[in-house]
Structure formats: C-alpha cells, structure tokens
Protein backbone atom coordinates (compact mmCIF):
# COMPACT_ATOMS: atom_id res chain seq x y z
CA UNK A 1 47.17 -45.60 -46.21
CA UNK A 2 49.53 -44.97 -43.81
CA UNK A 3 49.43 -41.64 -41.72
CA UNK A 4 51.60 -38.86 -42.96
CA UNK A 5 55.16 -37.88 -40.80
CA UNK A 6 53.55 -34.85 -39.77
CA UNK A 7 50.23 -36.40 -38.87
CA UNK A 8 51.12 -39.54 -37.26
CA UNK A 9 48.51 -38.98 -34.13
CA UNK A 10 46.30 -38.03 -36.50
CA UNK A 11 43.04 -39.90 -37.95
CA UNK A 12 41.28 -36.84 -39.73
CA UNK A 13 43.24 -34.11 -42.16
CA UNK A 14 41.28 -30.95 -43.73
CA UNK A 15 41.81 -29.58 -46.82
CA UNK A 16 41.86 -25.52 -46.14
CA UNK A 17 41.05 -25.15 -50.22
CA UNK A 18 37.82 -27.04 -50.71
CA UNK A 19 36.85 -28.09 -46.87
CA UNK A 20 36.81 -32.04 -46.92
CA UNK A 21 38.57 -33.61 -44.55
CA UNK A 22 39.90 -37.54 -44.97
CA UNK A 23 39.62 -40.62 -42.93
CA UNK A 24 43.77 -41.70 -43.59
CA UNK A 25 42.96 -44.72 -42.13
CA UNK A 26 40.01 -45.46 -44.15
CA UNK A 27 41.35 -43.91 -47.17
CA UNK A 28 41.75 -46.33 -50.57
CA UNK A 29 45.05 -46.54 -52.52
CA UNK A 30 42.88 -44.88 -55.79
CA UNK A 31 42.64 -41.75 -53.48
CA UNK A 32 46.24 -41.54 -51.68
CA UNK A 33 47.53 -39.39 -54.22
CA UNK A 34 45.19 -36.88 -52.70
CA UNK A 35 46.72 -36.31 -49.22
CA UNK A 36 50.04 -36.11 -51.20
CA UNK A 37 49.26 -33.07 -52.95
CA UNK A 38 47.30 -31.99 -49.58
CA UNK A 39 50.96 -32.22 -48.35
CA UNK A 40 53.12 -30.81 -50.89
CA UNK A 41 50.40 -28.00 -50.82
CA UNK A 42 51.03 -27.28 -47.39
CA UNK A 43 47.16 -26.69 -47.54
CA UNK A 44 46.45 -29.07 -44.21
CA UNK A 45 44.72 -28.56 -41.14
CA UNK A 46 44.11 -31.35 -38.27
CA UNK A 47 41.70 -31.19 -35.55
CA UNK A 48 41.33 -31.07 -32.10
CA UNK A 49 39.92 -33.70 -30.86
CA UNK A 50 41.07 -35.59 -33.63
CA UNK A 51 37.58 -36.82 -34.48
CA UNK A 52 35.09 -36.51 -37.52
CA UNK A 53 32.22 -34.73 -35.08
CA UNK A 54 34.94 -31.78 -35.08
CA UNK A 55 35.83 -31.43 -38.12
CA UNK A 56 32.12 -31.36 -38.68
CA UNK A 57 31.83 -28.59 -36.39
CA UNK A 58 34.35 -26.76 -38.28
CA UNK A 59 32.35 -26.53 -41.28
CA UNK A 60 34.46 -29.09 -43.05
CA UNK A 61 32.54 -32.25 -44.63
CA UNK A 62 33.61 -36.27 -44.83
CA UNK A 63 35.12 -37.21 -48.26
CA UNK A 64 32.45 -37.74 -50.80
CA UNK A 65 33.69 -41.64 -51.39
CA UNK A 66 34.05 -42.14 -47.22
CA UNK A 67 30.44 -41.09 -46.51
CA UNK A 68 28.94 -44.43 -47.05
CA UNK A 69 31.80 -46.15 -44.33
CA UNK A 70 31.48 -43.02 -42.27
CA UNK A 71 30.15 -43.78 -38.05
C-alpha cells in the first residue's frame, strides 16, 4: 500500500478508536480499505520515532494479521 498524503514519512499509523496501529508498508490490498476509513475518520495518530517499539510503548498493539511478519 502506498503511504497516505498526510503520512508520507510515516511507516506506523494508530487507530485512536480501537488502539492497533498498521505497518502501511507491510499492509495487504484485502486490508487497505482500513487506513481509508482510518482517514476519512480523522481517527489517526503517528508516532514519534516512527517505529513499532513506540507505538508499543503507547499502549497501542501490531495489527492482528501483521503479527506473524512483525521484527
């Protein structure tokens, strides 16, 4: 999937609502739609660092279909 406008510089995006956070460049086409309504939701948060150890400190957990590709 390619990264969102917004999130070009971006490899991880949160969901606020439900606290999983996506891999875009890992991502599948069968789960794009996802980060789509993410968007149009305007329900988004990115990290700082920009890496999955943050996110994880955050509280926020890897998608459930990512986990097995995860580092």
């Amino acid at each position: 999937m390619d990264r969102p406008g917004k999130f070009e510089n971006n490899r991880f995006i949160g969901d606020k609502r439900s606290q999983v956070v996506y891999d875009i460049d890992e991502l599948g086409e069968p789960h794009e739609h996802l980060v789509h309504e993410l968007m149009e939701a305007e329900t988004f948060l990115c990290f700082g660092p920009d890496t999955l150890a943050e996110a994880r400190n955050r509280g926020y957990k890897l998608f459930a279909p990512q986990r097995s590709n995860a580092l």
